[in-house]
N, C-alpha and C. Protein backbone atom coordinates (compact mmCIF):
# COMPACT_ATOMS: atom_id res chain seq x y z
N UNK A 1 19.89 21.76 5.40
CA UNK A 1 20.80 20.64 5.36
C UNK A 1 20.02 19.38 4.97
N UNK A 2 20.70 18.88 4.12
CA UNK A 2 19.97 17.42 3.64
C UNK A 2 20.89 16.13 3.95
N UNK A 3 20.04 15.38 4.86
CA UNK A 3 20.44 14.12 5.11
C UNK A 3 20.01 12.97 4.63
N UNK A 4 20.60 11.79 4.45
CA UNK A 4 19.83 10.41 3.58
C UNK A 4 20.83 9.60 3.61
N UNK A 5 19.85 8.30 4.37
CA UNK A 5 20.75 7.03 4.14
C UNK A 5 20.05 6.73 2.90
N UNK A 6 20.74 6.23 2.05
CA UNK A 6 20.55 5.64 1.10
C UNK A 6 20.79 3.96 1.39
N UNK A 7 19.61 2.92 0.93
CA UNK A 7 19.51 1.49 1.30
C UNK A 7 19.33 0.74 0.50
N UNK A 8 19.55 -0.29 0.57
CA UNK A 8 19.01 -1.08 -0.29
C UNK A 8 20.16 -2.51 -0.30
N UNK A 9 19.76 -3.45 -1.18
CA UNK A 9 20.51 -4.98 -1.06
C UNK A 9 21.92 -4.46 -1.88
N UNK A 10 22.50 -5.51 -1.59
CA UNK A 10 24.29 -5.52 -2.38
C UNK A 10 23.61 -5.61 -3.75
N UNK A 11 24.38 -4.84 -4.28
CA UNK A 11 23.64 -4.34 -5.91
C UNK A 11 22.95 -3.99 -6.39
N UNK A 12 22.20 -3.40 -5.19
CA UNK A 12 21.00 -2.10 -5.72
C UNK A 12 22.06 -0.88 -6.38
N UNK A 13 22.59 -0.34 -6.39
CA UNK A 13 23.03 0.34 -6.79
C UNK A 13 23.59 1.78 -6.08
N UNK A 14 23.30 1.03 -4.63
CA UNK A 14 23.83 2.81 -3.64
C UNK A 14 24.67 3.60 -3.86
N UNK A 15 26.09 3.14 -4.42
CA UNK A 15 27.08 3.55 -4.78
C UNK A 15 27.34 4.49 -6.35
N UNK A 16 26.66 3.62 -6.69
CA UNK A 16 25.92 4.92 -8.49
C UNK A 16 25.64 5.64 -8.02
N UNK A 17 24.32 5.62 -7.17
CA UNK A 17 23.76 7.01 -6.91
C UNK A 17 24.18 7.70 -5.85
N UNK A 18 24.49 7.44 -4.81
CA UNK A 18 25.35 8.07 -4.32
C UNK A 18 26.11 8.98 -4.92
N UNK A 19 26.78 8.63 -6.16
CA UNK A 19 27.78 9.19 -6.24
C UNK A 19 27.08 10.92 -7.33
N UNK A 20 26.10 10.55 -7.78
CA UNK A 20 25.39 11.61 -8.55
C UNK A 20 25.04 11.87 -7.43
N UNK A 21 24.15 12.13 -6.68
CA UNK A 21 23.43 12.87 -5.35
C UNK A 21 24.65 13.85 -5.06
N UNK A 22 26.26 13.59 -4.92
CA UNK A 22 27.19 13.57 -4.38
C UNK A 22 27.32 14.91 -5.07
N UNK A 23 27.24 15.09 -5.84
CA UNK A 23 27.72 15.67 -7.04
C UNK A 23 26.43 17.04 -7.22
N UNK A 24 25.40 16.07 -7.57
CA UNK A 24 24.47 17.33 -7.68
C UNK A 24 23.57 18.04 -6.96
N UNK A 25 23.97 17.53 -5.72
CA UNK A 25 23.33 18.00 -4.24
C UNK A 25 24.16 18.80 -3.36
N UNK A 26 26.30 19.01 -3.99
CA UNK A 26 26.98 18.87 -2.87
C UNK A 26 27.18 18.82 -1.38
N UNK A 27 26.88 17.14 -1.47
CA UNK A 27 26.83 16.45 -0.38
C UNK A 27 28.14 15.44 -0.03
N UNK A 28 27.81 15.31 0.86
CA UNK A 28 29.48 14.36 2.09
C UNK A 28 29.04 13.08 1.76
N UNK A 29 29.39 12.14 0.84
CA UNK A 29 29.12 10.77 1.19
C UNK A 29 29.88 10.43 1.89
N UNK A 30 29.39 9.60 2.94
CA UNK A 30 29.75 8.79 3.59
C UNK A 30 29.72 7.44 3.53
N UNK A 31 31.06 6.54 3.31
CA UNK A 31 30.47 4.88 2.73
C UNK A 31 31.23 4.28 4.15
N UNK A 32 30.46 3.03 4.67
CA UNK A 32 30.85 2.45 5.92
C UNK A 32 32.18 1.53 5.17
N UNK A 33 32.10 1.07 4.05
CA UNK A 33 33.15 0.35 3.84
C UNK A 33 34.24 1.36 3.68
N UNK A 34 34.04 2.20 2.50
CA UNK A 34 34.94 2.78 2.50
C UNK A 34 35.97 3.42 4.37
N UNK A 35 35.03 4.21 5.00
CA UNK A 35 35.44 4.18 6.11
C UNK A 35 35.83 3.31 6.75
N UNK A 36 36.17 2.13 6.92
CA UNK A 36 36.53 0.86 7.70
C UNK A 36 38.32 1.15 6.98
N UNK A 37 37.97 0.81 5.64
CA UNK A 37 39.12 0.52 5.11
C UNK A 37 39.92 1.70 5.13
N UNK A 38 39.86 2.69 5.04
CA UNK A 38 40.41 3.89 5.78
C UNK A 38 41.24 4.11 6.81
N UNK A 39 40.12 3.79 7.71
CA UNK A 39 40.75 3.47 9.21
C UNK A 39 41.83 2.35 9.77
N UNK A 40 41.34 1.14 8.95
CA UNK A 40 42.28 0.17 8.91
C UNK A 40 43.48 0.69 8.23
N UNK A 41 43.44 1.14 7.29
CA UNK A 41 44.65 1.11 6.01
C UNK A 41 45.76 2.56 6.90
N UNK A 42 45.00 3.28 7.96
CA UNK A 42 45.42 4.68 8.08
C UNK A 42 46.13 4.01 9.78
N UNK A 43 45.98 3.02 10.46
CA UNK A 43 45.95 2.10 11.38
C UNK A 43 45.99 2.91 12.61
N UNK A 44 44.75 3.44 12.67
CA UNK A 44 44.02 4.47 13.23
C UNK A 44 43.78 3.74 14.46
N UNK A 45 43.03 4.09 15.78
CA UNK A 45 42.61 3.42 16.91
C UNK A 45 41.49 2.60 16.65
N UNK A 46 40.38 3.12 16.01
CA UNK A 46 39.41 2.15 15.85
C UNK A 46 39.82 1.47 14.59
N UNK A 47 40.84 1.36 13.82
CA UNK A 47 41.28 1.12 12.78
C UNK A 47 41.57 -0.27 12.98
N UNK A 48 42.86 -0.10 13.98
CA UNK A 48 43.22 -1.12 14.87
C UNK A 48 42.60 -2.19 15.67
N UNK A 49 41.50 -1.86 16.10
CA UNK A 49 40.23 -2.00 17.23
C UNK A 49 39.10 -3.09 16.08
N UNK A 50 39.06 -2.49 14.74
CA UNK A 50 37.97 -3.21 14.23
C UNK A 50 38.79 -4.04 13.07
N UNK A 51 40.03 -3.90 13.07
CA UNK A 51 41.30 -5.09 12.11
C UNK A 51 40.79 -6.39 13.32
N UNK A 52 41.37 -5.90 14.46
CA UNK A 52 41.19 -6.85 15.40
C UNK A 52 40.36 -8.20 15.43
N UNK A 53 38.80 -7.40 15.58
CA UNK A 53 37.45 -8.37 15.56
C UNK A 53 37.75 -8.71 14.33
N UNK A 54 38.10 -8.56 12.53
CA UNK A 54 38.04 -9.35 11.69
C UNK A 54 39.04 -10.21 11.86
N UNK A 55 40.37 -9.89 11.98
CA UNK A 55 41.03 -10.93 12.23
C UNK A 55 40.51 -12.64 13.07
N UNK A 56 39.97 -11.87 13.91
CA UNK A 56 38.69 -13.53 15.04
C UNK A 56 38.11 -13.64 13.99
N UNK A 57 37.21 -13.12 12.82
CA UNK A 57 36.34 -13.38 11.93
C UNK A 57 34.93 -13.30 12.57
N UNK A 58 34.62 -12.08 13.38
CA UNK A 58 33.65 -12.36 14.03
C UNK A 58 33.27 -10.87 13.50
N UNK A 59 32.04 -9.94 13.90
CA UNK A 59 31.34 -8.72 13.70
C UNK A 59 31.76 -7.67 14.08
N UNK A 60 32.56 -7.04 13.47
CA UNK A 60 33.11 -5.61 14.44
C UNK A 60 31.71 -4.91 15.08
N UNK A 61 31.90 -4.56 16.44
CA UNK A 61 30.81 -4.07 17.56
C UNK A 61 30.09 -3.07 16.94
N UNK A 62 28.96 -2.82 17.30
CA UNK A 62 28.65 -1.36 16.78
C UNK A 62 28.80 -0.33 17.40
N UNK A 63 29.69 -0.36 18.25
CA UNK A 63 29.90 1.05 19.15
C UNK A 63 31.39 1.42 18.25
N UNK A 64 31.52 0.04 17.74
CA UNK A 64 33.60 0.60 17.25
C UNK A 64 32.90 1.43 15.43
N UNK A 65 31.80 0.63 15.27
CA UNK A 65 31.06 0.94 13.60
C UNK A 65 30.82 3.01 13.82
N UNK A 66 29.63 2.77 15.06
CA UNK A 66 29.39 4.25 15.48
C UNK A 66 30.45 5.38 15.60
N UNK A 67 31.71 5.13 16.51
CA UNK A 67 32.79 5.75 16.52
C UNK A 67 33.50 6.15 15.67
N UNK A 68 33.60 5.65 14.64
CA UNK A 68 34.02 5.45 13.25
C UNK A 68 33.26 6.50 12.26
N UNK A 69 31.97 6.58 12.47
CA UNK A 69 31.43 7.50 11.45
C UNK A 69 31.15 8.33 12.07
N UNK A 70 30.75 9.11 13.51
CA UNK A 70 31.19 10.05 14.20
C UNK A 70 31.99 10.66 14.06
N UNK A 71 33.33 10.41 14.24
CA UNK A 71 34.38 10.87 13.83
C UNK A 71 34.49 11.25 11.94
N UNK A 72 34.03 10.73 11.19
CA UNK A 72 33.83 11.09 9.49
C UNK A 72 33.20 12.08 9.69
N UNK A 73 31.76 12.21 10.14
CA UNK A 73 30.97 12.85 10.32
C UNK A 73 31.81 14.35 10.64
N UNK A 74 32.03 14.05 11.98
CA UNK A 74 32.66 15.34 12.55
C UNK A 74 34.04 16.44 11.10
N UNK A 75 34.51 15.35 11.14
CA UNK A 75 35.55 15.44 10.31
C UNK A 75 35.58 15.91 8.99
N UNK A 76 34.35 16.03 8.44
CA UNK A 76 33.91 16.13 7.11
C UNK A 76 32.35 17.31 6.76
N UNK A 77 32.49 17.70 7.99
CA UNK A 77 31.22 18.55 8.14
C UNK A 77 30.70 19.00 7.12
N UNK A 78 29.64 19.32 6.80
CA UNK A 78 29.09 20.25 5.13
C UNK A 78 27.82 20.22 5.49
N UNK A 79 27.85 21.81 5.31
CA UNK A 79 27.05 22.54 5.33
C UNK A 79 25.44 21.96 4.59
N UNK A 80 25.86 21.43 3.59
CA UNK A 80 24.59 20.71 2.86
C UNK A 80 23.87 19.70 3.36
N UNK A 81 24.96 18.67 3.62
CA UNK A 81 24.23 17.26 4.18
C UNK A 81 25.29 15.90 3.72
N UNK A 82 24.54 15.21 3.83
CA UNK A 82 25.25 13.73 4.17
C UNK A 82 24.45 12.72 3.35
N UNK A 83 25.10 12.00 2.91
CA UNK A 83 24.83 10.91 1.73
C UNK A 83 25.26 9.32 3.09
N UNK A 84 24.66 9.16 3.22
CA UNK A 84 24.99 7.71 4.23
C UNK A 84 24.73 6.38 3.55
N UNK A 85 25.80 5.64 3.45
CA UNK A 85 25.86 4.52 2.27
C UNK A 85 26.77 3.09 3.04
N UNK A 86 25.32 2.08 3.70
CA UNK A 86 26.05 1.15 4.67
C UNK A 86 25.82 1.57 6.30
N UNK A 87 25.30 2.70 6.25
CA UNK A 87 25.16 2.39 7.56
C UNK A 87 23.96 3.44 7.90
N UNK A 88 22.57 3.08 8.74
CA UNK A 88 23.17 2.39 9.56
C UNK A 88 22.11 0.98 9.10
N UNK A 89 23.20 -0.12 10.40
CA UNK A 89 22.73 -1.95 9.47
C UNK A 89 20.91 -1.99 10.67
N UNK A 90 21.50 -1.56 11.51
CA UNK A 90 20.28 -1.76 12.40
C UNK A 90 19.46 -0.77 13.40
N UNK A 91 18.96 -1.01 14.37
CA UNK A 91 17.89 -0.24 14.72
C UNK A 91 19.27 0.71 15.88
N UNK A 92 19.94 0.32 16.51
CA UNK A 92 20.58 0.29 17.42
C UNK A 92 21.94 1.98 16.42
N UNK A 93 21.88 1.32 15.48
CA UNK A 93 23.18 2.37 14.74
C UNK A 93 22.11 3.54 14.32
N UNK A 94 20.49 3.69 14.12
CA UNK A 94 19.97 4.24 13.11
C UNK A 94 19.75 5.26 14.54
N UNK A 95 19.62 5.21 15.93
CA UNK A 95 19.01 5.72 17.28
C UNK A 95 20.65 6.69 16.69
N UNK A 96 21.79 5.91 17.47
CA UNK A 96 23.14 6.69 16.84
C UNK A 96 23.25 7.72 15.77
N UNK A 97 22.87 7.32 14.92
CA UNK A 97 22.92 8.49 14.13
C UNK A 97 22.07 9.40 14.24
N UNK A 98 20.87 9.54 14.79
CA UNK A 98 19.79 10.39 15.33
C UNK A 98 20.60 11.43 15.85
N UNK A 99 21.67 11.04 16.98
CA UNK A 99 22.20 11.72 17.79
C UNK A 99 23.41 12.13 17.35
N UNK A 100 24.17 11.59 16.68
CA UNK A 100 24.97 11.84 15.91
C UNK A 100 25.21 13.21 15.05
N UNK A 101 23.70 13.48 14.24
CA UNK A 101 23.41 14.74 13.90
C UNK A 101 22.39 15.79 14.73
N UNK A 102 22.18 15.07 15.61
CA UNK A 102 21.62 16.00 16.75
C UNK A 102 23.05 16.89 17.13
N UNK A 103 23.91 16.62 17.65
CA UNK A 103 24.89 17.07 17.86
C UNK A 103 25.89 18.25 16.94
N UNK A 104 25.65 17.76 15.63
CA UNK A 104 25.39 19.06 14.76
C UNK A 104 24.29 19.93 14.02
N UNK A 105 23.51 20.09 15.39
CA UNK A 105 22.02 20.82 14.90
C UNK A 105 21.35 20.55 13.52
N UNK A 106 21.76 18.86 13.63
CA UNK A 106 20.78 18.41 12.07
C UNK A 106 19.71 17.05 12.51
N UNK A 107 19.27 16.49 11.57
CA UNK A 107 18.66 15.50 11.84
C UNK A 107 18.31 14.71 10.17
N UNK A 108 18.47 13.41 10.36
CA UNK A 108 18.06 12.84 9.09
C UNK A 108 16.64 13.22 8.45
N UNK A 109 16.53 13.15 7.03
CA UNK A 109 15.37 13.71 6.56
C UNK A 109 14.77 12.69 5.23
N UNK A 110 15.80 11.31 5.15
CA UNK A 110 14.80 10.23 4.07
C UNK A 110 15.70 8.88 4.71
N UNK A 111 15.09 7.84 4.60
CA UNK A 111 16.16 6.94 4.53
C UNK A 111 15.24 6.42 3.12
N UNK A 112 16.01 6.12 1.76
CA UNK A 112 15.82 6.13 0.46
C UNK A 112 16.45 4.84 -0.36
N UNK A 113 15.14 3.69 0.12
CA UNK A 113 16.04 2.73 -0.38
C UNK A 113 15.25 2.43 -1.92
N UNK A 114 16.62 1.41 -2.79
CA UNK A 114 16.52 1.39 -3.97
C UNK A 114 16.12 -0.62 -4.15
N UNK A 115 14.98 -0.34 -4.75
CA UNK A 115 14.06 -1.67 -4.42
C UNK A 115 14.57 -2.48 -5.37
N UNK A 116 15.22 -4.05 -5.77
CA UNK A 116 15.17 -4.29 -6.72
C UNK A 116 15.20 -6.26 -6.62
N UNK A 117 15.03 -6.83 -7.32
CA UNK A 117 14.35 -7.98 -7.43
C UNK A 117 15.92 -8.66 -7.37
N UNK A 118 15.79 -10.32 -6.47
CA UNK A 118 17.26 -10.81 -5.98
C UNK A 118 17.71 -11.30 -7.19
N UNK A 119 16.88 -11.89 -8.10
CA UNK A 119 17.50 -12.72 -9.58
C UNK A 119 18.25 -11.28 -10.49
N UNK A 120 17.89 -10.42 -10.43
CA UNK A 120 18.74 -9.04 -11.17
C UNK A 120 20.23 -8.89 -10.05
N UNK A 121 19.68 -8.84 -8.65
CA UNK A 121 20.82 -8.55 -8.04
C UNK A 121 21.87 -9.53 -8.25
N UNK A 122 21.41 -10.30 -8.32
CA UNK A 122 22.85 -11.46 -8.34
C UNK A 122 23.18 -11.26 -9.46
N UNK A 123 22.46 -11.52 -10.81
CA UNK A 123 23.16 -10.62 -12.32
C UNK A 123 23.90 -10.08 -11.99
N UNK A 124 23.61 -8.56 -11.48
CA UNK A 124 24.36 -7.37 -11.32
C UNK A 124 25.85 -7.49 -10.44
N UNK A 125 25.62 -8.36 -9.28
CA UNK A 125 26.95 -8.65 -8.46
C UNK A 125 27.72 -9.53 -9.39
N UNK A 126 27.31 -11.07 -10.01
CA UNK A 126 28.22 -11.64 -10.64
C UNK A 126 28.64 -10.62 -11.84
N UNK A 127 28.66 -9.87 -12.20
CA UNK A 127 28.88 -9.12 -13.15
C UNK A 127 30.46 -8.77 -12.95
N UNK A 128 29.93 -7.66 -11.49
CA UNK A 128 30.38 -6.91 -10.78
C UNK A 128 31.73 -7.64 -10.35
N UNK A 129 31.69 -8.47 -10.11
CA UNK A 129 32.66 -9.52 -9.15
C UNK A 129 33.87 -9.82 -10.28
N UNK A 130 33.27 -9.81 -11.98
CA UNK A 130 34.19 -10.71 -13.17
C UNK A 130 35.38 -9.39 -13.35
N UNK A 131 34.38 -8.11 -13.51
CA UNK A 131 35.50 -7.07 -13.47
C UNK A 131 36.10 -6.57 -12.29
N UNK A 132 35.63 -6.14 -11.45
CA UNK A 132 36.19 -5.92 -10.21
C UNK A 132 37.29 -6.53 -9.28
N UNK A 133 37.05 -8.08 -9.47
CA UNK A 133 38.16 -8.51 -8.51
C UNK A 133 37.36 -8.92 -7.44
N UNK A 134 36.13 -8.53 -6.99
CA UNK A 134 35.85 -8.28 -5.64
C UNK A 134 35.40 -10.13 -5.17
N UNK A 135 36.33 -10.42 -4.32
CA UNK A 135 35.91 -11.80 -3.63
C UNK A 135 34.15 -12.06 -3.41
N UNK A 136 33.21 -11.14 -2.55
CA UNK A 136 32.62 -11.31 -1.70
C UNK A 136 31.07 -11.13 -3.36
N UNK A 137 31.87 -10.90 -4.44
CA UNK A 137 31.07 -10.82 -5.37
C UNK A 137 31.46 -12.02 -6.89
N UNK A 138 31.92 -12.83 -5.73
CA UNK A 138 32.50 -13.68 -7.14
C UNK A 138 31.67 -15.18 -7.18
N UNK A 139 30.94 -16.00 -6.45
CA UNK A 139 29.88 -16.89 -6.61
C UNK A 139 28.65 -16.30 -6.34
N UNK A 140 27.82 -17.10 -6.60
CA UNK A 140 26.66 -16.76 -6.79
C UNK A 140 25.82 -17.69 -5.12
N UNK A 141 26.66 -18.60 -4.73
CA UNK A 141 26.11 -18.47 -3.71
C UNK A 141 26.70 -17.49 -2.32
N UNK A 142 28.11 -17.10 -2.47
CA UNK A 142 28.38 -15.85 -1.43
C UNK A 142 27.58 -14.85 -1.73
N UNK A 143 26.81 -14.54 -3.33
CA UNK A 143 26.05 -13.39 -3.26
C UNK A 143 24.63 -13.74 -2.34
N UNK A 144 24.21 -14.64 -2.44
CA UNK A 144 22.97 -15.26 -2.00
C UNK A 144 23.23 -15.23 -0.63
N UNK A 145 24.13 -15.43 -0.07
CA UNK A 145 24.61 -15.33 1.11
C UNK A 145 24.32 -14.16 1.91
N UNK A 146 24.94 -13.33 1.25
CA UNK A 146 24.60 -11.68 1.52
C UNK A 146 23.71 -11.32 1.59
N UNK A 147 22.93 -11.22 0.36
CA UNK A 147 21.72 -10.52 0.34
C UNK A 147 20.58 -11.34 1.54
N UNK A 148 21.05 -13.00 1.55
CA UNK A 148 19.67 -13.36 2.79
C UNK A 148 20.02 -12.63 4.17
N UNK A 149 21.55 -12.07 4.40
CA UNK A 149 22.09 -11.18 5.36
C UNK A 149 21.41 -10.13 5.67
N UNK A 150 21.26 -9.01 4.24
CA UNK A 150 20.61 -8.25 4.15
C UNK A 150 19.49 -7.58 4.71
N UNK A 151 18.55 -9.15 4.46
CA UNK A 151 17.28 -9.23 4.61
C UNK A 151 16.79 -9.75 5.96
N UNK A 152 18.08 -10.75 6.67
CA UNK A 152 17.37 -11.05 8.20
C UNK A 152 17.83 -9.70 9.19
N UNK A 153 18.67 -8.99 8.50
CA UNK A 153 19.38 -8.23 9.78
C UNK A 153 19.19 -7.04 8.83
N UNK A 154 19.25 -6.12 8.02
CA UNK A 154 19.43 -4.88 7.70
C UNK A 154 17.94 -5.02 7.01
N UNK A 155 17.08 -5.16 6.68
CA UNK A 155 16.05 -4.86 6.60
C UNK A 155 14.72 -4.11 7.28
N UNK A 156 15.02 -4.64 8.52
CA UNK A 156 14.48 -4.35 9.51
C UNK A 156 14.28 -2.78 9.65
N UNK A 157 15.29 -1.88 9.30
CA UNK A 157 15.57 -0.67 8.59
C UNK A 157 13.97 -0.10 8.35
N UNK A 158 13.19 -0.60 7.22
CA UNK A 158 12.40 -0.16 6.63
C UNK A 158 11.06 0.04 7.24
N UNK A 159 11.30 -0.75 8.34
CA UNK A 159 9.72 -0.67 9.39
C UNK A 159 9.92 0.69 10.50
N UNK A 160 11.36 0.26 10.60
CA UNK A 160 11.81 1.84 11.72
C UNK A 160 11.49 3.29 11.05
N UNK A 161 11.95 3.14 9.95
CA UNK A 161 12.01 4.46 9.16
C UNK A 161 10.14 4.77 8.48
N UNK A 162 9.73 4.24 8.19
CA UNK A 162 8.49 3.83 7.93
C UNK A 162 7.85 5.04 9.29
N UNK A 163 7.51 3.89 10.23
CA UNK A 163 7.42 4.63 11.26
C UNK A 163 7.47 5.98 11.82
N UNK A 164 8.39 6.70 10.98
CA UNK A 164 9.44 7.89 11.70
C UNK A 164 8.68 9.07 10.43
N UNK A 165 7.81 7.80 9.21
CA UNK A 165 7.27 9.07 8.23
C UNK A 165 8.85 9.22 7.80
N UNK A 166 10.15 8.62 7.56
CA UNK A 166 11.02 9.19 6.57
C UNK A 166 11.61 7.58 5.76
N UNK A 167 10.74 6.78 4.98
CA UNK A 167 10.92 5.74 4.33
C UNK A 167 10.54 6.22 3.29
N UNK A 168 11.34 5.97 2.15
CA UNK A 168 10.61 5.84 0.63
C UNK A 168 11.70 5.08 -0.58
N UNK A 169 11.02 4.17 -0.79
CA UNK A 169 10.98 3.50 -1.87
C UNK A 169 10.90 3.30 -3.16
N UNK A 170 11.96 3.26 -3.66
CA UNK A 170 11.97 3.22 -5.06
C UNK A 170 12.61 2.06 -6.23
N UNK A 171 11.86 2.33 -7.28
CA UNK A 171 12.34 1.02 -8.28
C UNK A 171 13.29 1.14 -8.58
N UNK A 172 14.68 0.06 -8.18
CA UNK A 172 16.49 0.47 -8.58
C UNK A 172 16.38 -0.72 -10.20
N UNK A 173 15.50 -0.83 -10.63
CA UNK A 173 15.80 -1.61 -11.61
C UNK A 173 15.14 -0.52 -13.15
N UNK A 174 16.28 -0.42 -13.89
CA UNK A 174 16.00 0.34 -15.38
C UNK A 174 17.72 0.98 -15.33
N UNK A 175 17.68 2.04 -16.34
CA UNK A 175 18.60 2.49 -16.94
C UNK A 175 19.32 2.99 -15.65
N UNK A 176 20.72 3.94 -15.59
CA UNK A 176 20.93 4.48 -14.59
C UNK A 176 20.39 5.89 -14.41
N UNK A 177 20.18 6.47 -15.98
CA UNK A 177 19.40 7.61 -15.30
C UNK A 177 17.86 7.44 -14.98
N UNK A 178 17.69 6.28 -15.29
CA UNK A 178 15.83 6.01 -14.76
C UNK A 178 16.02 6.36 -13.51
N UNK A 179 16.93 5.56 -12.38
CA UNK A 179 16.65 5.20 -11.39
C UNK A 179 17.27 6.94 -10.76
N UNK A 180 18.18 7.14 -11.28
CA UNK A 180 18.52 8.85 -10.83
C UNK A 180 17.70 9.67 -10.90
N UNK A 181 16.25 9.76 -12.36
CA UNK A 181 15.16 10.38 -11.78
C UNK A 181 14.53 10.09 -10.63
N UNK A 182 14.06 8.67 -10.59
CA UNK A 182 12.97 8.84 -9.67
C UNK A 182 13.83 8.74 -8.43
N UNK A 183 14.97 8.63 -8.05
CA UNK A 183 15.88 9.10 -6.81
C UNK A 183 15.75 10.88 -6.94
N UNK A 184 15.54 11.52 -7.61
CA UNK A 184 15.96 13.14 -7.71
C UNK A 184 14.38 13.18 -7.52
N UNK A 185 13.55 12.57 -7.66
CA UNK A 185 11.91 12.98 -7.87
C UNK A 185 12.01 12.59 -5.97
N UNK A 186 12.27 11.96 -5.50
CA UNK A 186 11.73 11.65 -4.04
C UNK A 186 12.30 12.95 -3.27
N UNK A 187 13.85 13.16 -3.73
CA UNK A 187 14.51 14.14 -3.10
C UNK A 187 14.08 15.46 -2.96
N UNK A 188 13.45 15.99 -4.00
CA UNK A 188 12.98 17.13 -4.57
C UNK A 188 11.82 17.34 -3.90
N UNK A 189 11.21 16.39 -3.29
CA UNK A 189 10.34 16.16 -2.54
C UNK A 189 9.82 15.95 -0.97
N UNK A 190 11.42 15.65 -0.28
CA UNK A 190 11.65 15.91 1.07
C UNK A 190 11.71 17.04 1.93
């Protein structure tokens, strides 16, 4: 069974690759947004529970975040493994998911983030934001916003995993199949 959060800043590209890994690994992605909006849209208990805290405009908890992909998790079982995209943000969700797949006689085996420089990322989001629609990608200082988010609170990521011997790093900046090799070269390698 192969497990991997996949990491990296808003516009590294998790979601590209993700979606090849997805494909040529058959693996379960799992996306925290996508799951939120799910739950909300499906007006599920934690659905309900984490509409709530946005409505205040404040942080949905991480026990309502955990519950949430537990339940995906459970729900979506495969035999192969798990593509994890968004979560987890901190040290506290990354222990959770430890146990999470402890519970189905697995355990994570990379967290695989995609490295890439903030003056490209913001390129890449304002880009992103002109076709998409997407609010939270439409100035250049809400992107700046984010990504310093990123970096005081979800970064932290990389010293834990480091640690654990399952960190690796790679250049998210070149073509898309550049970055899909050397994502398939780390994998091939776990």
């Amino acid at each position: 069974m192969l497990n991997i959060v996949l990491f990296g800043p808003p516009g590294a590209g998790k979601g590209t690759q993700a979606n090849f890994l997805k494909v040529e690994r058959s693996l379960t992605h799992i996306s925290t947004g996508d799951v939120f909006r799910k739950n909300i849209k499906n007006k599920t208990d934690l659905g309900n529970l984490a509409q709530s805290y946005i409505n205040k405009g404040v942080l949905v908890p991480d026990q309502v975040t955990i519950d949430m992909l537990r339940d995906e998790v459970s729900n979506n079982f495969n035999e192969n493994g798990f593509i994890f995209d968004g979560f987890p943000r901190n040290t506290f969700q990354a222990d959770a998911l430890e146990k999470i797949l402890l519970s189905h006689n697995s355990n994570l085996n990379a967290m695989i983030a995609l490295e890439v420089q903030d003056e490209i990322l913001i390129e890449r989001l304002l880009k992103r934001g002109e076709t998409s629609g997407r609010t939270d990608d439409s100035t250049e200082e809400i992107i700046r916003n984010r990504i310093k988010t990123y970096y005081s609170e979800t970064a932290i990521l990389k010293n834990y995993y480091k640690d654990k011997g399952k960190y690796y790093g790679i250049d998210g900046v070149g073509t898309i199949e550049e970055i899909t090799s050397r994502l398939n070269s780390v994998v091939n390698n776990i």
